[in-house]
C-alpha atoms as a PDB file:
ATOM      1  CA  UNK A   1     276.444 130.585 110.461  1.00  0.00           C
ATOM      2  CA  UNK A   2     278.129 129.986 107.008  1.00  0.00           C
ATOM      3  CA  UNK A   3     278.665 132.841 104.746  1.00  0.00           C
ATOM      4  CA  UNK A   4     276.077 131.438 102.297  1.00  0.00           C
ATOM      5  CA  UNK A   5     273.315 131.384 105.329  1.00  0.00           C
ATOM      6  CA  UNK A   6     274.392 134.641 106.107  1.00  0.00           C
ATOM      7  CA  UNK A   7     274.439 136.194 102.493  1.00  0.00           C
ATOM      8  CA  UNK A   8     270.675 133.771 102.386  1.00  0.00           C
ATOM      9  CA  UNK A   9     269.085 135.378 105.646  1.00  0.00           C
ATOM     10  CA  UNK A  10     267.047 139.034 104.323  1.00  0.00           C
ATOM     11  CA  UNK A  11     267.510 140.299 108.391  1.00  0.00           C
ATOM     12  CA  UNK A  12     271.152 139.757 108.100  1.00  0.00           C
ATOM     13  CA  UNK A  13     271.218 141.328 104.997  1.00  0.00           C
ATOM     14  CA  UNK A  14     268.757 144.151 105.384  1.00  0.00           C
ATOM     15  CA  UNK A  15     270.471 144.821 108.972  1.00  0.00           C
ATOM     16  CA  UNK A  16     273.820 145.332 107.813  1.00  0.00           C
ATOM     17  CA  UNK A  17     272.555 146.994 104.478  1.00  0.00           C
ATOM     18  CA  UNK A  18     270.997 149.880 106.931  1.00  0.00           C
ATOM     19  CA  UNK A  19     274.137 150.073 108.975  1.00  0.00           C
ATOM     20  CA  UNK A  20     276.492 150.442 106.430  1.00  0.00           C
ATOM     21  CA  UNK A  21     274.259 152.780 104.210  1.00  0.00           C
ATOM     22  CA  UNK A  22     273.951 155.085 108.110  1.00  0.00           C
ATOM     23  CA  UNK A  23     277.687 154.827 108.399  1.00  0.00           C
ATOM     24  CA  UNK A  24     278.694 155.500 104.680  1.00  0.00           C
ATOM     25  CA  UNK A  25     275.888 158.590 104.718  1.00  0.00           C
ATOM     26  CA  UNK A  26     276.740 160.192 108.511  1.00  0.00           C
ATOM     27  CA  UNK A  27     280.439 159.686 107.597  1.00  0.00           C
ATOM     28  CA  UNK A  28     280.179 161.072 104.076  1.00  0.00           C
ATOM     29  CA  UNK A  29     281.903 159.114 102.096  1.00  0.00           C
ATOM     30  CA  UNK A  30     278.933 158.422  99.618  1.00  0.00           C
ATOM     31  CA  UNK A  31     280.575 159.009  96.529  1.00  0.00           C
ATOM     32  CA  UNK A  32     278.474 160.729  94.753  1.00  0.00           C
ATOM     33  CA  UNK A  33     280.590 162.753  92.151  1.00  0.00           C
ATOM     34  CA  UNK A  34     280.708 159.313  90.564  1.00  0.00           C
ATOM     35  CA  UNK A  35     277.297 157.725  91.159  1.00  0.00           C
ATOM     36  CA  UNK A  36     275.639 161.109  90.575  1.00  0.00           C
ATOM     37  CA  UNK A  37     271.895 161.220  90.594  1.00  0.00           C
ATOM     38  CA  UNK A  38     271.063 160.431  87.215  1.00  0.00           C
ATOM     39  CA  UNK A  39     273.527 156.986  87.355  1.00  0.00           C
ATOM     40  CA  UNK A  40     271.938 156.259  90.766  1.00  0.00           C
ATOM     41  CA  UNK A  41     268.280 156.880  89.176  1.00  0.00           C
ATOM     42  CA  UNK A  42     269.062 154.539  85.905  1.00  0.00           C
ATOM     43  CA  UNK A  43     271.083 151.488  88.279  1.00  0.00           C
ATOM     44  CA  UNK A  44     268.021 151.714  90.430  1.00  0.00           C
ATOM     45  CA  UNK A  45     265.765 151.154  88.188  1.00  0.00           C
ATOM     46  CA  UNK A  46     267.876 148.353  86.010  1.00  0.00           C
ATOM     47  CA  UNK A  47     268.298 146.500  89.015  1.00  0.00           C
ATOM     48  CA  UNK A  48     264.283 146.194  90.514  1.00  0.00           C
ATOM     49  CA  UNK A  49     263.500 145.489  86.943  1.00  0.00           C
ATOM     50  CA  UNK A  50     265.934 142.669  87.269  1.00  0.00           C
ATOM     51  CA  UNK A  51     264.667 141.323  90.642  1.00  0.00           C
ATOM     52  CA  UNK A  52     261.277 142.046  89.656  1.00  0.00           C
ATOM     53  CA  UNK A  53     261.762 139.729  86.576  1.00  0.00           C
ATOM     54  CA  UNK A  54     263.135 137.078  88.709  1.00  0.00           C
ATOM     55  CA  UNK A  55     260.626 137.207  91.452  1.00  0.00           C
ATOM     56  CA  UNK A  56     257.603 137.463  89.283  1.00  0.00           C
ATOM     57  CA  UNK A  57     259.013 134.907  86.728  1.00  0.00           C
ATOM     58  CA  UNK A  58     258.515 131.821  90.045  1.00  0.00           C
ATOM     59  CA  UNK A  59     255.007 132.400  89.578  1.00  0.00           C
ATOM     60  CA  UNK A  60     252.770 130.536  87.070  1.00  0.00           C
ATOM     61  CA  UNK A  61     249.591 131.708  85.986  1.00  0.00           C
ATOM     62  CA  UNK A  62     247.854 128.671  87.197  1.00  0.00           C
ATOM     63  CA  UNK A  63     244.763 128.821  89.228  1.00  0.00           C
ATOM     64  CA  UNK A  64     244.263 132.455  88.710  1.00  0.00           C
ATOM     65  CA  UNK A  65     240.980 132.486  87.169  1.00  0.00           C
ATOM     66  CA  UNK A  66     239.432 135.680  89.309  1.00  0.00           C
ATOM     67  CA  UNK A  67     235.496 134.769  89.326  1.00  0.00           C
ATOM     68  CA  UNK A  68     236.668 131.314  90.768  1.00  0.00           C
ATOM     69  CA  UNK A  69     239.016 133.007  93.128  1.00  0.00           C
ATOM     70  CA  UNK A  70     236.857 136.636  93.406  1.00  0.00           C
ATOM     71  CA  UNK A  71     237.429 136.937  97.001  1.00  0.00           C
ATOM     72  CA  UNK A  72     241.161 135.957  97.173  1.00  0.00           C
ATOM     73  CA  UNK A  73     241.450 138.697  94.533  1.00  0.00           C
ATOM     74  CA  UNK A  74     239.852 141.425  95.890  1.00  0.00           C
ATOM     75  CA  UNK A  75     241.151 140.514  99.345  1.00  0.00           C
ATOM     76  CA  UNK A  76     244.948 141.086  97.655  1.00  0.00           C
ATOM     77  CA  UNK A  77     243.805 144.380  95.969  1.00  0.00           C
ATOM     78  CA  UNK A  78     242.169 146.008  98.824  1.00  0.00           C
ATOM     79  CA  UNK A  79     244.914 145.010 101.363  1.00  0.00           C
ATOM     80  CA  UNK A  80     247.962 145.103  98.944  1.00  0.00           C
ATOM     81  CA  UNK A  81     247.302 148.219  96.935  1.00  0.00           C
ATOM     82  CA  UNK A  82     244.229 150.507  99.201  1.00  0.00           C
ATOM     83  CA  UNK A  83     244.790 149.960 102.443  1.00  0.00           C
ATOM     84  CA  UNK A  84     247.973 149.882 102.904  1.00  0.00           C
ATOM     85  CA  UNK A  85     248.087 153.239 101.136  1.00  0.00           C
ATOM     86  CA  UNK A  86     245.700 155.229 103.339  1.00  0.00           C
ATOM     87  CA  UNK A  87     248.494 155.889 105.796  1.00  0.00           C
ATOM     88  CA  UNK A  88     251.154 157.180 104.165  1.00  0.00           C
ATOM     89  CA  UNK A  89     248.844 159.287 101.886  1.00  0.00           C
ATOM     90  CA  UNK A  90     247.191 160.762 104.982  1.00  0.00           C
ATOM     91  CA  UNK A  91     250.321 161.408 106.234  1.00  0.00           C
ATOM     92  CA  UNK A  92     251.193 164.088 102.387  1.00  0.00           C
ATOM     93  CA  UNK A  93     248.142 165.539 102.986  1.00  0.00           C
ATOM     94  CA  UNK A  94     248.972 166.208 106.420  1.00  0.00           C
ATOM     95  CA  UNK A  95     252.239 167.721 105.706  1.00  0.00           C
ATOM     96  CA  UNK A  96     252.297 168.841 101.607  1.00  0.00           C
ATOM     97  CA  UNK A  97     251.407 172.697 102.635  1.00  0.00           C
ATOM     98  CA  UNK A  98     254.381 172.611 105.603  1.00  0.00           C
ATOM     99  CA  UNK A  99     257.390 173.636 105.131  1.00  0.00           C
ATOM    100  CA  UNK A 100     258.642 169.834 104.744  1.00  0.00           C
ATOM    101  CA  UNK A 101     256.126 169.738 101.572  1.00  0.00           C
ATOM    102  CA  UNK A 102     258.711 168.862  99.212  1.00  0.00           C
ATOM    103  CA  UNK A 103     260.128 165.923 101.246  1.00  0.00           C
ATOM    104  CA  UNK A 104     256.379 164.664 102.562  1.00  0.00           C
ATOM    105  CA  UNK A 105     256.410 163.850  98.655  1.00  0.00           C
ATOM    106  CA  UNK A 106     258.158 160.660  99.261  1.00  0.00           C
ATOM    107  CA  UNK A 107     255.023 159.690 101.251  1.00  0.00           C
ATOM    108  CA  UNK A 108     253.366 159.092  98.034  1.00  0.00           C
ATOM    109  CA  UNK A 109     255.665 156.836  96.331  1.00  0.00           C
ATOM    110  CA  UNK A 110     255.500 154.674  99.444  1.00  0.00           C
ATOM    111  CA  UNK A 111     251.278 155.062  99.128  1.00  0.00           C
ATOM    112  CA  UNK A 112     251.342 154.126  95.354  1.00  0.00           C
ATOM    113  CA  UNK A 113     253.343 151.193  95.226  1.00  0.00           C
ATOM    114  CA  UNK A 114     252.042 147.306  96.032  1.00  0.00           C
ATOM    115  CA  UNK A 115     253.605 145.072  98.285  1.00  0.00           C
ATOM    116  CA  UNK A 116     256.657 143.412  97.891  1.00  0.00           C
ATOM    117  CA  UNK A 117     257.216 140.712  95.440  1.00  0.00           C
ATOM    118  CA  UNK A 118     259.106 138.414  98.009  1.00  0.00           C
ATOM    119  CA  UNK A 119     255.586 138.433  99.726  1.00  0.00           C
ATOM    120  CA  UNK A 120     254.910 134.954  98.476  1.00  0.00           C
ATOM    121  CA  UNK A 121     258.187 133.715  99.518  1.00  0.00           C
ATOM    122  CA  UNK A 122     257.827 134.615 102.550  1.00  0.00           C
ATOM    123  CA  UNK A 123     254.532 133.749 102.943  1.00  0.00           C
ATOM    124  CA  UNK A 124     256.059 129.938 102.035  1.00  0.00           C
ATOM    125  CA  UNK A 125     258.483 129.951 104.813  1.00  0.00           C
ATOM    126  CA  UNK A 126     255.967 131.603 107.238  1.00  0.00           C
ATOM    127  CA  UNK A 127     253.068 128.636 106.606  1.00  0.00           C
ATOM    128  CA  UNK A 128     251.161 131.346 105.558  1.00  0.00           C
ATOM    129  CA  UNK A 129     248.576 130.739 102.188  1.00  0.00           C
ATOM    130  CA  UNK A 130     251.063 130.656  99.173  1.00  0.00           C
ATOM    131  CA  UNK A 131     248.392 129.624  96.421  1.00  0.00           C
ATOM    132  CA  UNK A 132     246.816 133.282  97.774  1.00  0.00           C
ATOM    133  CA  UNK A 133     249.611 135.303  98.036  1.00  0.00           C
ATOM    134  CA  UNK A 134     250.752 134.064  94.403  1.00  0.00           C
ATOM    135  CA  UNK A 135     247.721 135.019  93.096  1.00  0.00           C
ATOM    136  CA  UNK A 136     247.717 138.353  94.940  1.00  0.00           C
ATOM    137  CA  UNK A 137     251.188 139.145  93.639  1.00  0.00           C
ATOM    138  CA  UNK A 138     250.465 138.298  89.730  1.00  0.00           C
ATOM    139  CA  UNK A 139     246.823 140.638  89.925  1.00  0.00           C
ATOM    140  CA  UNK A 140     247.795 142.946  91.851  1.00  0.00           C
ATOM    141  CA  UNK A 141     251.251 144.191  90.165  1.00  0.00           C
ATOM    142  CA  UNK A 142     248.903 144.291  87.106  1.00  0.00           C
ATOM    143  CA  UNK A 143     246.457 146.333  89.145  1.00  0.00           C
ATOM    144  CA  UNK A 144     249.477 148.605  89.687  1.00  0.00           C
ATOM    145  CA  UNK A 145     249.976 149.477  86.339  1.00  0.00           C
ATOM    146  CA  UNK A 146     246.746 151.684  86.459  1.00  0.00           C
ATOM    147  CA  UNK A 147     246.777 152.214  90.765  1.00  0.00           C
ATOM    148  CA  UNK A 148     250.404 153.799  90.847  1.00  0.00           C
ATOM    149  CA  UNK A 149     250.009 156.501  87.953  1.00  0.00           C
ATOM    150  CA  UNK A 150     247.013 157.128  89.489  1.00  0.00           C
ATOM    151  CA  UNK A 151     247.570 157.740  93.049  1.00  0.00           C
ATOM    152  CA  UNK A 152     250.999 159.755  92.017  1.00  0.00           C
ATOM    153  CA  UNK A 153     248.657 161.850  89.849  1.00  0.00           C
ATOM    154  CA  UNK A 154     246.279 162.536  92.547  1.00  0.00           C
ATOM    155  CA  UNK A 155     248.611 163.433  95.230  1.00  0.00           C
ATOM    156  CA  UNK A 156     251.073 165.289  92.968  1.00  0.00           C
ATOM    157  CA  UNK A 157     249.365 166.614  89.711  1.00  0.00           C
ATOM    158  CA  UNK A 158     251.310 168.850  87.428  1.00  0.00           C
ATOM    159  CA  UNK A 159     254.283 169.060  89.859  1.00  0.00           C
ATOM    160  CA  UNK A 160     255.053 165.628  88.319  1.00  0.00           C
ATOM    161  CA  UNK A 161     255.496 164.812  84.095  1.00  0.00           C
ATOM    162  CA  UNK A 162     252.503 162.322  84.475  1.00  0.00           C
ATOM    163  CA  UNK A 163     254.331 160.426  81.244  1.00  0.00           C
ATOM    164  CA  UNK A 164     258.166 159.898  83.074  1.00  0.00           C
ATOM    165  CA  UNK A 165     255.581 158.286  85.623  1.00  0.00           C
ATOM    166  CA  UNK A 166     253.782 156.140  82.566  1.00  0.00           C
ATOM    167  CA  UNK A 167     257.612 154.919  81.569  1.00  0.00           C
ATOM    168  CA  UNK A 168     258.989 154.166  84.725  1.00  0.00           C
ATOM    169  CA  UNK A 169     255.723 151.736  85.685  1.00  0.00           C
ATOM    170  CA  UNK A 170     256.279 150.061  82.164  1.00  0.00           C
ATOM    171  CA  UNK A 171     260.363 149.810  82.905  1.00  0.00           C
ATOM    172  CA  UNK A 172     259.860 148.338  86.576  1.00  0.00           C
ATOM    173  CA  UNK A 173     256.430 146.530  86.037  1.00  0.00           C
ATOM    174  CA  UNK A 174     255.302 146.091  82.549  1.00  0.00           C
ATOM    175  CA  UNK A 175     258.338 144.713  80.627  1.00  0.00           C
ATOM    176  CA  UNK A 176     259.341 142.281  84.223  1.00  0.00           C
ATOM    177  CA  UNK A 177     255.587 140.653  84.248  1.00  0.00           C
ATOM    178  CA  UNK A 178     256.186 139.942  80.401  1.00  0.00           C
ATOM    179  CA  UNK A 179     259.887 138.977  80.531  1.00  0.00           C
ATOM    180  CA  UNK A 180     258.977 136.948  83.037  1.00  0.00           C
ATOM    181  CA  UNK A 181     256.935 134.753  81.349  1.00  0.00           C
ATOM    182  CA  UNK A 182     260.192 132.776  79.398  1.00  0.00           C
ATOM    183  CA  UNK A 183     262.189 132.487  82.642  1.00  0.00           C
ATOM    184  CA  UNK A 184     259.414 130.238  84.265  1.00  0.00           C
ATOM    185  CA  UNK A 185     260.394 127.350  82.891  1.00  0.00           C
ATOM    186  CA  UNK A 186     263.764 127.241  84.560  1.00  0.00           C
ATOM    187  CA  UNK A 187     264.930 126.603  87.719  1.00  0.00           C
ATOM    188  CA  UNK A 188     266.385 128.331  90.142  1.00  0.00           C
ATOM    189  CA  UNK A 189     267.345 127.190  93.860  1.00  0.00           C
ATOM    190  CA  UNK A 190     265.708 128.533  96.820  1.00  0.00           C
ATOM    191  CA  UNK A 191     269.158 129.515  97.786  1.00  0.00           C
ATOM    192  CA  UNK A 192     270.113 131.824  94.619  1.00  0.00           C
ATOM    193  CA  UNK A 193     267.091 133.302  94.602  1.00  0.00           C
ATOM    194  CA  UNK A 194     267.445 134.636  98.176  1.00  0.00           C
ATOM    195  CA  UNK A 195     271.114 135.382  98.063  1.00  0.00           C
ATOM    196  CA  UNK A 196     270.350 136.720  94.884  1.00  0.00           C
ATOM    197  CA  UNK A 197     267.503 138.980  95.759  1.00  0.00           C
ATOM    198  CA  UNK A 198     269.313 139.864  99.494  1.00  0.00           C
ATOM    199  CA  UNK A 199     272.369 141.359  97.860  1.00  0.00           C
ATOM    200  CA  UNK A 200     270.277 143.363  95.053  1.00  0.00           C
ATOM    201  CA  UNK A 201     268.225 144.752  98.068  1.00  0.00           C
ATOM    202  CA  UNK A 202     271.873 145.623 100.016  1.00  0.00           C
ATOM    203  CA  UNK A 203     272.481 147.472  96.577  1.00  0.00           C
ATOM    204  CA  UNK A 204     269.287 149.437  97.090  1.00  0.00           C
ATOM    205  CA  UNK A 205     269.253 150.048 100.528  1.00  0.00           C
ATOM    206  CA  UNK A 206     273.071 151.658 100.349  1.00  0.00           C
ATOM    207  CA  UNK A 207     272.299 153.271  96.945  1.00  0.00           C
ATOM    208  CA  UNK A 208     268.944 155.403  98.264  1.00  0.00           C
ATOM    209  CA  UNK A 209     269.775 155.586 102.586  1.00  0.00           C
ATOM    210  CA  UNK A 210     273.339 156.053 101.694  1.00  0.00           C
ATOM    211  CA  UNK A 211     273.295 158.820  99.251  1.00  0.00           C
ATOM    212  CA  UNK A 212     270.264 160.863 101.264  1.00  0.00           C
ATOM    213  CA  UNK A 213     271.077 164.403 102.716  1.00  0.00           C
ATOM    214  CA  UNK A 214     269.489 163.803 105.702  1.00  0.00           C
ATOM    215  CA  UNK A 215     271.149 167.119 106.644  1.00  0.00           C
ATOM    216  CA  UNK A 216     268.471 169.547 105.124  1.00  0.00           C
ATOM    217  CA  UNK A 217     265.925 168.248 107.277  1.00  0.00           C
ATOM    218  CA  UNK A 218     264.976 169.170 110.982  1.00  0.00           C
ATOM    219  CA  UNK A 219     264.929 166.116 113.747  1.00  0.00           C
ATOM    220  CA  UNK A 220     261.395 166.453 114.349  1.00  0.00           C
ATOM    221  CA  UNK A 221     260.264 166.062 110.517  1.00  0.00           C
ATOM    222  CA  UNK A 222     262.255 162.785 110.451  1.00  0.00           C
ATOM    223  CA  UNK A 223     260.380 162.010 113.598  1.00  0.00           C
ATOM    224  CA  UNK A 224     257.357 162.363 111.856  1.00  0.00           C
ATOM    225  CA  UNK A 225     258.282 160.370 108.821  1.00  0.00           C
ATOM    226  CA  UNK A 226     259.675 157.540 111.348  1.00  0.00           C
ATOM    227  CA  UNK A 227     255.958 157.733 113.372  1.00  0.00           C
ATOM    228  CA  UNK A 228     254.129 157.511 109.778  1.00  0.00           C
ATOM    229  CA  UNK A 229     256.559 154.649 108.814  1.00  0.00           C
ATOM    230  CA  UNK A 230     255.806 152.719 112.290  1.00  0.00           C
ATOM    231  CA  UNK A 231     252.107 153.274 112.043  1.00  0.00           C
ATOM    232  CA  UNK A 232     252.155 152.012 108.213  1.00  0.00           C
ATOM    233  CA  UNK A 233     254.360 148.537 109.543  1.00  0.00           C
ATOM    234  CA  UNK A 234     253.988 147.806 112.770  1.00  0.00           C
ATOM    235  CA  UNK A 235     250.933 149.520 113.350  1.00  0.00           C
ATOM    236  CA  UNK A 236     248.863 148.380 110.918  1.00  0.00           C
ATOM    237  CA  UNK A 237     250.438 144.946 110.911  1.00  0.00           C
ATOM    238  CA  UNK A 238     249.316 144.292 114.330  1.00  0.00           C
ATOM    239  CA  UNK A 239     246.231 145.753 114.164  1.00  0.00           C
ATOM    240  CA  UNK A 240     245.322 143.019 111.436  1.00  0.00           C
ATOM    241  CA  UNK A 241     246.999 140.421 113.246  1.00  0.00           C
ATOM    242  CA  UNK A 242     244.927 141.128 116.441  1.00  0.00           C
ATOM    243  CA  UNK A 243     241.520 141.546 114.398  1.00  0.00           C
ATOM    244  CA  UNK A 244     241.497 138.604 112.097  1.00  0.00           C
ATOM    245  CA  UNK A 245     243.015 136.163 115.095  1.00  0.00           C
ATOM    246  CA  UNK A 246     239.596 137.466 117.012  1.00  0.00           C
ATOM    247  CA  UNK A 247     237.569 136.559 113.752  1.00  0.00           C
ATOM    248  CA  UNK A 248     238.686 133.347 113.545  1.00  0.00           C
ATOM    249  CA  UNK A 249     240.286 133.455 110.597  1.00  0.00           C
ATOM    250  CA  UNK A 250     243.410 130.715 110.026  1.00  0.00           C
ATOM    251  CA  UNK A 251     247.109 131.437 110.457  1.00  0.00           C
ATOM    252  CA  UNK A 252     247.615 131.084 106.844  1.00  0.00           C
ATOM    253  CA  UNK A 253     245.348 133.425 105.603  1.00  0.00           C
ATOM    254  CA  UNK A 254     246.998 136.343 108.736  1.00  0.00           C
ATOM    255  CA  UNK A 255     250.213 135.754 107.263  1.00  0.00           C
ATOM    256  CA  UNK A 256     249.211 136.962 103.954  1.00  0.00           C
ATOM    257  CA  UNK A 257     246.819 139.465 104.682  1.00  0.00           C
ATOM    258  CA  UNK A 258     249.615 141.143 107.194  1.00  0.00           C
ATOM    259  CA  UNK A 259     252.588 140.736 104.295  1.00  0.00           C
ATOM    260  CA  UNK A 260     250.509 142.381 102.006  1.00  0.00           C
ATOM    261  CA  UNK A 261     249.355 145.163 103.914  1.00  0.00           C
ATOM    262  CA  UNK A 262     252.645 145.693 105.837  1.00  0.00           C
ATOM    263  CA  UNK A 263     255.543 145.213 103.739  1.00  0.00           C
ATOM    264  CA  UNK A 264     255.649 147.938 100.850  1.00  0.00           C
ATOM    265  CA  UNK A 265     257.855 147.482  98.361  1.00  0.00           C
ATOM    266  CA  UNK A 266     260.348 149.938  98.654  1.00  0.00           C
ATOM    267  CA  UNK A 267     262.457 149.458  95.332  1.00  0.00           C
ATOM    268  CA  UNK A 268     259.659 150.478  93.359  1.00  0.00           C
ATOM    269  CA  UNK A 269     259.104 153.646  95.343  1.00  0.00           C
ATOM    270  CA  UNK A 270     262.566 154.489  95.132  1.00  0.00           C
ATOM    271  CA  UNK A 271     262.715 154.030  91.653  1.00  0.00           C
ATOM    272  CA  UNK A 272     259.981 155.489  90.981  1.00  0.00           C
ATOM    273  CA  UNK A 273     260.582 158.682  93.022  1.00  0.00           C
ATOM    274  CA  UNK A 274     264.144 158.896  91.055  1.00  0.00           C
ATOM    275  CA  UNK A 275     262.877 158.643  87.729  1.00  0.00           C
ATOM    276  CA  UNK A 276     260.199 161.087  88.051  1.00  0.00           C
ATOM    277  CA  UNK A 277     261.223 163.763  90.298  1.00  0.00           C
ATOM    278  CA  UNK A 278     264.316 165.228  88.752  1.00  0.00           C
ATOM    279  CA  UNK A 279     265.823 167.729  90.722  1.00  0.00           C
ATOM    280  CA  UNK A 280     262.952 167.514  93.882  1.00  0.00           C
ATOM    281  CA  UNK A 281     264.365 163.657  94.286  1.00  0.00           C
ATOM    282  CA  UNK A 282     266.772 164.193  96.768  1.00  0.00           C
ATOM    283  CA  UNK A 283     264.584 165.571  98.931  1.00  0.00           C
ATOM    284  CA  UNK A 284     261.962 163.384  98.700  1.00  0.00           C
ATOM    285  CA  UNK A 285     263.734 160.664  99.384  1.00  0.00           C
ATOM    286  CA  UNK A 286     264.377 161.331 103.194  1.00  0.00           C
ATOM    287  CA  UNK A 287     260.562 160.046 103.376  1.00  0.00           C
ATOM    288  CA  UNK A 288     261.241 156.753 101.741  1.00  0.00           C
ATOM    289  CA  UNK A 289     264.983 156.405 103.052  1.00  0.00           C
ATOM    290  CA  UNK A 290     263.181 156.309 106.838  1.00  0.00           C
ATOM    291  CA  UNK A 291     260.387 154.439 105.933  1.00  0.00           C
ATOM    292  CA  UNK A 292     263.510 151.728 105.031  1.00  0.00           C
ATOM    293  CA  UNK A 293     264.948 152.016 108.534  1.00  0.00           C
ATOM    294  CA  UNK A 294     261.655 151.641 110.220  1.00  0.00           C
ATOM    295  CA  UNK A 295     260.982 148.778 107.389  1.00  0.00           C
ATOM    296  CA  UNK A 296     263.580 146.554 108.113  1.00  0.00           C
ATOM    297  CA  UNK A 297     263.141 146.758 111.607  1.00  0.00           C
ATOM    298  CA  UNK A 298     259.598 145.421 111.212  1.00  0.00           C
ATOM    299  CA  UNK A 299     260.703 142.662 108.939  1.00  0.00           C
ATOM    300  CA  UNK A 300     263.006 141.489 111.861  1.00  0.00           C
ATOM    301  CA  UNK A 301     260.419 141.519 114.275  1.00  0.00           C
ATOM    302  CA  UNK A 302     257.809 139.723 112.155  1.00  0.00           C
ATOM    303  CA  UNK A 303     260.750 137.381 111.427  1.00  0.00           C
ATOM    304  CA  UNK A 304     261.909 136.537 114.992  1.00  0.00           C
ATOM    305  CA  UNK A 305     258.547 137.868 117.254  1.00  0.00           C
ATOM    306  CA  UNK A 306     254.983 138.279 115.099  1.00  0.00           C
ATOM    307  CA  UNK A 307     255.818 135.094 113.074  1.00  0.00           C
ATOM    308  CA  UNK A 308     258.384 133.270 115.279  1.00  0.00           C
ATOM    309  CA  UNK A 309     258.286 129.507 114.762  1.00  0.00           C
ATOM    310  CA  UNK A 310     256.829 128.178 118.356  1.00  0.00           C
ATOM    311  CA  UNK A 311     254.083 130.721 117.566  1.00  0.00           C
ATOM    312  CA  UNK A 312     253.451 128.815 114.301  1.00  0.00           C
ATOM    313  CA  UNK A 313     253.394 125.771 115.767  1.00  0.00           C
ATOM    314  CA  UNK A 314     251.500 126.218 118.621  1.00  0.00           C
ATOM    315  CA  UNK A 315     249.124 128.012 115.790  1.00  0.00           C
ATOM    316  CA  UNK A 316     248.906 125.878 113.274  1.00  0.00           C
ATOM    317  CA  UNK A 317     248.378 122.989 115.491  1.00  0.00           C
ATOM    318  CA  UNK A 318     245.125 124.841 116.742  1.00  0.00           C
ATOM    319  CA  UNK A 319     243.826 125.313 113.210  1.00  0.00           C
ATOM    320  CA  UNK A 320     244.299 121.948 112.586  1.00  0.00           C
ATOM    321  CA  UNK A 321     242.426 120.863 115.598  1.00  0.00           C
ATOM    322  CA  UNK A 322     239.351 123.092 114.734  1.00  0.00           C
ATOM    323  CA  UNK A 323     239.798 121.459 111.378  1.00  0.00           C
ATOM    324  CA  UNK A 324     239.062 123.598 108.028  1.00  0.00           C
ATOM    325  CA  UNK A 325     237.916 127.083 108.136  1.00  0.00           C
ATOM    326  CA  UNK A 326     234.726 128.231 105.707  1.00  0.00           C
END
């Protein structure tokens, strides 16, 4: 492969992102004297605000009128923002009175933020419902506005300044789905945007795996996080893969309804745990940084196994033989 395809492929990316942010963290060479916390939390949150801005800015608001489209709506709601949540936020209740309390915290950045932006992308290449997953994407990063404040005030109350929380969603969220707006008129190749996006995410991945003392925590809690982070992906990816093949439903619509409830997006919850936290941040990000591991490993085998292309052949063929779902 080229170096553009390379640079253009999110498992290359993501893959060596993880590798070189485990080799840069067991080897300690993170420099972190010079990207100290605070620099770390403000480039973190400067750069998703950027990619969020891009991403959200390829998406017109066309067709989005929600009593016409009610049940695409609430469809992306439920599966983007509440159930993909209930794992991870069982999993700080579980833990928030253990000893690992402080790091469990992570768990509810992960619940509170929606799925990633690159959903509908993806749900493009995949042949999964684009107009859907659009639509999902513009309501339910609105939704999030209220949904993440809320769920970080629930699981965290006063151990959290509810209004660093208010500021950070308006940084990451707010301002992107209004700056937005004047970038939709231009355009922007397939191929930026992805190299683009994969080398902001490489950013990301080194900045929060990279700089996390992984050190302070015991095998089996990171265990633990791993078997949440699993059950949140994999888990619950398959388990909606296997129940809405048996109901029928098209591959289109299982592509979407899987991306949204599978793939979290992380950048948010790393931003948002670094902006908020202070001084508990570094601890709380062991949660997140192996949710990424376990992440990217599930985008590489929905990638090359859950949504390889001979399976969406052979499936889309099918749907098109039983002709048009209801």
């Amino acid at each position: 492969m080229t170096p553009k395809a390379l640079l253009g492929s999110s498992a290359f990316m993501m893959s060596m992102a993880l590798i070189i942010a485990l080799l840069t963290n067991f080897a300690g060479v993170f420099p972190s004297e010079t990207l100290d916390a605070d620099l770390r939390s403000n480039l973190t949150v400067f750069l998703l605000a950027v990619m969020m801005t891009l991403s959200l800015s390829r998406y017109r608001f066309s067709n989005l009128n929600p009593v016409t489209h009610w049940k695409s709506v609430l469809r992306a709601v439920l599966m983007g923002l509440v159930v993909s949540s209930v794992i991870p936020l069982l999993g700080y209740f579980l833990l928030k009175d253990s000893d690992f309390g402080a790091e469990a915290a992570g768990l509810v950045f992960i619940a509170a933020t929606p799925f990633a932006a690159s959903v509908a992308p993806l749900s493009y290449i995949l042949r999964g419902d684009m107009e859907h997953a659009a639509r999902g994407t513009i309501y339910v990063y609105v939704a999030s506005l209220v949904w993440i404040p809320f769920v970080v005030w629930l699981a965290l109350g006063e151990t959290v300044d509810i209004m660093q929380v208010l500021i950070a969603v308006v940084e990451i969220i707010a301002i992107p789905l209004v700056v937005s707006r004047l970038l939709t008129r231009f355009e922007l190749s397939r191929d930026f945007m992805s190299i683009f996006m994969n080398c902001c995410i490489f950013v990301l991945v080194w900045l929060s795996v990279g700089s996390t003392n992984f050190s302070t925590s015991t095998v089996s809690i990171l265990v633990v996080f791993a078997v949440i982070a699993a059950l949140r992906s994999f888990g619950l990816g398959n388990v909606i893969e296997v129940a809405e093949r048996r109901a029928g439903l098209p591959w289109g619509q299982r592509v979407a309804d899987i991306l949204m409830a599978s793939y979290k997006n992380k950048g948010i919850a790393i931003a948002m745990c670094a902006a908020t936290l202070g001084p508990m941040a570094s601890l709380a990000m062991v949660a997140i940084a192996t949710s990424i591991v376990v992440e990217i490993c599930w985008v590489i085998f929905m990638d090359s196994v859950l949504f390889n292309r001979r399976r969406m052949e052979r499936e889309l063929a099918r749907d098109a033989e039983s002709g048009p779902s209801s």
